[in-house]
C-alpha atoms as a PDB file:
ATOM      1  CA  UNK A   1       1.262 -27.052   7.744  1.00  0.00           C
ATOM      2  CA  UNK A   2      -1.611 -25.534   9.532  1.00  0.00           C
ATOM      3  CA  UNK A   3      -4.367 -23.744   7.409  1.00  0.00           C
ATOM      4  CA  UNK A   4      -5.594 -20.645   8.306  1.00  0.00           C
ATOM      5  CA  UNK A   5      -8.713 -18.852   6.931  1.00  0.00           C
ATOM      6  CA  UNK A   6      -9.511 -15.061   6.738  1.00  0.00           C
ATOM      7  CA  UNK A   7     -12.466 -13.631   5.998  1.00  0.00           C
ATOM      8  CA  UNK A   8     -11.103 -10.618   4.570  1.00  0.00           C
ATOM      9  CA  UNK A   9      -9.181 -10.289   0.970  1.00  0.00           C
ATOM     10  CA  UNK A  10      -5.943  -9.161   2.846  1.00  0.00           C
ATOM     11  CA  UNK A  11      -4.494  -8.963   6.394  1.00  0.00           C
ATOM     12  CA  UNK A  12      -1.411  -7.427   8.171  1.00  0.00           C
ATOM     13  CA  UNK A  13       1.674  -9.744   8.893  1.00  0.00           C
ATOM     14  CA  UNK A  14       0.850  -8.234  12.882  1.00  0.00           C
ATOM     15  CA  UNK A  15      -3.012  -9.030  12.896  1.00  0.00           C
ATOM     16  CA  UNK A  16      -2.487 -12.446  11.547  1.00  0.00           C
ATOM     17  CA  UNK A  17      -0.361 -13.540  14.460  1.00  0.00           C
ATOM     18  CA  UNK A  18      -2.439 -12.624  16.510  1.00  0.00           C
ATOM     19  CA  UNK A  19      -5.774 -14.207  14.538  1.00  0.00           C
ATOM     20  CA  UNK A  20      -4.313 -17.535  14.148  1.00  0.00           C
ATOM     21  CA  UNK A  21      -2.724 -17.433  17.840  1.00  0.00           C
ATOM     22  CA  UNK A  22       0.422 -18.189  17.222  1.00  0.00           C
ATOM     23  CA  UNK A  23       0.104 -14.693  19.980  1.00  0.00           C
ATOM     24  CA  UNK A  24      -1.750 -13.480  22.388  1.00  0.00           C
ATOM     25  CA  UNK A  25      -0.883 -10.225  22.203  1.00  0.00           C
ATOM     26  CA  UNK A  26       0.045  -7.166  18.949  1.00  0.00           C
ATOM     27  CA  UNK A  27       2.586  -6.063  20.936  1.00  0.00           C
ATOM     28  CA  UNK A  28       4.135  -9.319  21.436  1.00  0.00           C
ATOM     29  CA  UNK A  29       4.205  -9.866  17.397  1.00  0.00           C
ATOM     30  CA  UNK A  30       5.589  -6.495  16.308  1.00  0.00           C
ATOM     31  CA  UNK A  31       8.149  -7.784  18.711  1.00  0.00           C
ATOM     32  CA  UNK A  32       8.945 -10.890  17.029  1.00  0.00           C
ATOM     33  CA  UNK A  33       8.566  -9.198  13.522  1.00  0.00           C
ATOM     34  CA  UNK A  34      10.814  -6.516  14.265  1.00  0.00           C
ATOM     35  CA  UNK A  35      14.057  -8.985  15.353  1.00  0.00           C
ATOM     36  CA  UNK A  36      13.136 -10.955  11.921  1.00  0.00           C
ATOM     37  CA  UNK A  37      11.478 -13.935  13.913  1.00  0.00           C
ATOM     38  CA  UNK A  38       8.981 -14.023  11.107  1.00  0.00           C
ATOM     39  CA  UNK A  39       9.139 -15.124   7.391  1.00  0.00           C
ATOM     40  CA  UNK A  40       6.686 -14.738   4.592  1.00  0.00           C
ATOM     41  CA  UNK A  41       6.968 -16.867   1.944  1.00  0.00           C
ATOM     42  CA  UNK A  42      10.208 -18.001   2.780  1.00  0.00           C
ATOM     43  CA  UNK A  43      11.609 -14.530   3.385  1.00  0.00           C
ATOM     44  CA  UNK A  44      12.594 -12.639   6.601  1.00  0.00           C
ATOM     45  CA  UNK A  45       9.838  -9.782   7.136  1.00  0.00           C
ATOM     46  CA  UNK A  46      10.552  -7.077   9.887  1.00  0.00           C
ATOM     47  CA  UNK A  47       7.301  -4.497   8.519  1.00  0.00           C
ATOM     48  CA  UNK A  48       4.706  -5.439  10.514  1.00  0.00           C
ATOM     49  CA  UNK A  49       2.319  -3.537   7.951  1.00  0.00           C
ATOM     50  CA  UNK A  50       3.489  -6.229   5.693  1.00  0.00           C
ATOM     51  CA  UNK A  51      -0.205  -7.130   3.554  1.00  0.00           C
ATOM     52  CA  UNK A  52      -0.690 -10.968   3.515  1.00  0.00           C
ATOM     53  CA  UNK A  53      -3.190 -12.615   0.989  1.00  0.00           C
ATOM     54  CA  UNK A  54      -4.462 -16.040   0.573  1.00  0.00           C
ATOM     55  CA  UNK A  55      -1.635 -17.925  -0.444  1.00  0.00           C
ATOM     56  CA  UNK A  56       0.901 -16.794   1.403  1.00  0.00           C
ATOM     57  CA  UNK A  57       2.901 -19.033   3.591  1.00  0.00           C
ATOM     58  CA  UNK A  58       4.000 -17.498   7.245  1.00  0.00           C
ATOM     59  CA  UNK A  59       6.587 -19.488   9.226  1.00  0.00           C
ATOM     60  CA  UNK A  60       7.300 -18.393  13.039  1.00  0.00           C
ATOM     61  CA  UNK A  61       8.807 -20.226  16.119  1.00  0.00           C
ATOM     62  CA  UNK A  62       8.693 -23.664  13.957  1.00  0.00           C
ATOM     63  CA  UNK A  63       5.238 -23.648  12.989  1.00  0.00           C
ATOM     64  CA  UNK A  64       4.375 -23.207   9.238  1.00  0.00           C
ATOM     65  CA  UNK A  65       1.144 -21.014   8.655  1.00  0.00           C
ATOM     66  CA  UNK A  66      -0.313 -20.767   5.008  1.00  0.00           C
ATOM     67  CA  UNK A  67      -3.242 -18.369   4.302  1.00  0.00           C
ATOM     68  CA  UNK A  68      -6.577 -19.847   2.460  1.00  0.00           C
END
């Protein structure tokens, strides 16, 4: 499980991609989000809106995320 830290007290499901480069682009994660690529604490999420705090776990393409 990889361990990602943000500096903020939340961050969107699209912006986190993105910060902990699991993409290299926004456009390229609301892509993934929207055809349910993504989970959030072991759910599907297709909002790429969705607010993420520190605890939450993120799994996408095999690689399991969790937010400190």
């Amino acid at each position: 499980m990889n361990e990602v830290k943000i500096n903020t007290d939340l961050i969107k499901l699209d912006s986190f991609l993105k910060w902990c480069g699991a993409v290299s682009q926004g456009s390229e994660a609301k892509i993934f989000i929207k055809n349910g690529k993504v989970k959030v604490n072991g759910e599907v999420e297709t909002k790429r809106s969705k607010k993420l705090y520190r605890g939450f776990i993120v799994e996408f393409e095999g690689e399991t995320y969790k937010i400190i």
